[in-house]
Protein backbone atom coordinates (compact mmCIF):
# COMPACT_ATOMS: atom_id res chain seq x y z
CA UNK A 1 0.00 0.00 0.00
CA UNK A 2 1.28 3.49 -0.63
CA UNK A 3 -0.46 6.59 0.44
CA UNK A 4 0.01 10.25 1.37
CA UNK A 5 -0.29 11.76 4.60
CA UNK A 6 -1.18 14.77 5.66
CA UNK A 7 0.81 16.46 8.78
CA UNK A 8 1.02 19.19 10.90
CA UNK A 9 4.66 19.37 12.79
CA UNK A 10 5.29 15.71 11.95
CA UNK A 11 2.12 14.50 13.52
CA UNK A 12 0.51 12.62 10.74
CA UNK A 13 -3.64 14.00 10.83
CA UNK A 14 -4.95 12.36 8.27
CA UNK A 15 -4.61 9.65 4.93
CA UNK A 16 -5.51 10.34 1.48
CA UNK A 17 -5.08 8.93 -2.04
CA UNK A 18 -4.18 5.08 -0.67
CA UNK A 19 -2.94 2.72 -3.55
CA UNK A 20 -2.75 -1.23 -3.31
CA UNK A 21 -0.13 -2.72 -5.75
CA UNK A 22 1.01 -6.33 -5.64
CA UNK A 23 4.33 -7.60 -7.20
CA UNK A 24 4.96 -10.51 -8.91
CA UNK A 25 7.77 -12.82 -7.74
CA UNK A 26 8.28 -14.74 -11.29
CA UNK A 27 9.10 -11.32 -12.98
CA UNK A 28 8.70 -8.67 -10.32
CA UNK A 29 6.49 -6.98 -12.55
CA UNK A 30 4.38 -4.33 -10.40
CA UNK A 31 0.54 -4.51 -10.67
CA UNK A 32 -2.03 -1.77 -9.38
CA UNK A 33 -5.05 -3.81 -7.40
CA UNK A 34 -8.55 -2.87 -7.23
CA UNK A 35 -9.44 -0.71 -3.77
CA UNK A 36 -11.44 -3.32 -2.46
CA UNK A 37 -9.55 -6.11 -2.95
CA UNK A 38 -6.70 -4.45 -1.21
CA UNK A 39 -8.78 -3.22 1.56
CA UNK A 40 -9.79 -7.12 2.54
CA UNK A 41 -5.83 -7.65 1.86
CA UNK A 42 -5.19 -4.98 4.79
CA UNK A 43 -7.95 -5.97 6.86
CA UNK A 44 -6.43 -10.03 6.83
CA UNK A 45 -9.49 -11.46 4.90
CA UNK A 46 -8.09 -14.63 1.99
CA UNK A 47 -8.80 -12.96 -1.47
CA UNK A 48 -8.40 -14.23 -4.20
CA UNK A 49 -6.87 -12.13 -7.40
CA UNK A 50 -8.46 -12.19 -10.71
CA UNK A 51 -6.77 -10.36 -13.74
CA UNK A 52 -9.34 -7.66 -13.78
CA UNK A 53 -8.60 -6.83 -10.38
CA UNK A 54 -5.19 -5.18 -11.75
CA UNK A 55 -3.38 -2.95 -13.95
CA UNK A 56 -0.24 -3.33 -14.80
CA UNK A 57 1.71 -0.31 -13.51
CA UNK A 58 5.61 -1.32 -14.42
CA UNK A 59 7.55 -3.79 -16.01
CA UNK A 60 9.89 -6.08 -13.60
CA UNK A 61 13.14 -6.88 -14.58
CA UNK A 62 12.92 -9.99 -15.88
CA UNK A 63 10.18 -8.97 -18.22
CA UNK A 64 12.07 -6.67 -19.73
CA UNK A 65 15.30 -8.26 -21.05
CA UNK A 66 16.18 -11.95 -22.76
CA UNK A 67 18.58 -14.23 -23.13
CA UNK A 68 21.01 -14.64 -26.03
CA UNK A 69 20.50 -18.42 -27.44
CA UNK A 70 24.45 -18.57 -28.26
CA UNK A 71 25.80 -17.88 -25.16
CA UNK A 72 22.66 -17.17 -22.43
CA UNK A 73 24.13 -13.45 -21.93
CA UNK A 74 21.13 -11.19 -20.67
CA UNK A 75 20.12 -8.20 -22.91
CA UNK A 76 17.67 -5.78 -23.04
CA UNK A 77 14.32 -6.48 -24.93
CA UNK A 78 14.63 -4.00 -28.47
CA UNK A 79 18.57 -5.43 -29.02
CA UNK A 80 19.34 -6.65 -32.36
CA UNK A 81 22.92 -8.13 -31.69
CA UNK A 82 24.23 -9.67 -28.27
CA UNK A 83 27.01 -7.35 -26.41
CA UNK A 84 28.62 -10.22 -25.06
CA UNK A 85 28.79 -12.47 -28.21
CA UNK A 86 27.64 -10.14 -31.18
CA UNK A 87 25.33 -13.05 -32.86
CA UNK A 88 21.69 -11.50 -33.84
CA UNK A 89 19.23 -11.89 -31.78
CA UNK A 90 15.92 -12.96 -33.27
């Protein structure tokens, strides 16, 4: 959950504009969940998440690079050659 507070001398008055995101642990892509689904998530109820209950919000890592089939070297997704090896990458 993120959120802004508003304060007065560093005494924290009041909440406003609470998000609930959820991150993915095969890609660690970050995903924007619907309010109530996030307020059962806070209050310790078992949800379950549908794909309509998010949007995606940014792209983990993994998501957004490959692997070079010649030698496995990582690279960015939009490279035409490998860095490491300099074979194309198709």
């Amino acid at each position: 959950m993120t959120a802004n507070r508003f304060r007065l001398f560093f005494v924290p008055l009041f909440t406003i504009g609470k998000h609930y995101a959820v991150r993915t642990t095969c890609c660690d892509t970050l995903y924007q969940l619907t309010p109530e689904k996030g307020r059962a998530i806070e209050k310790g109820q078992s949800v379950t998440i549908a794909e309509e209950d998010l949007t995606l919000k940014e792209l983990g890592v993994k998501a957004t690079t490959r692997q070079c089939r010649q030698c496995g070297h990582t690279q960015a997704i939009g490279s035409n050659f490998c860095s490491n090896c300099g074979q194309p990458l198709t």
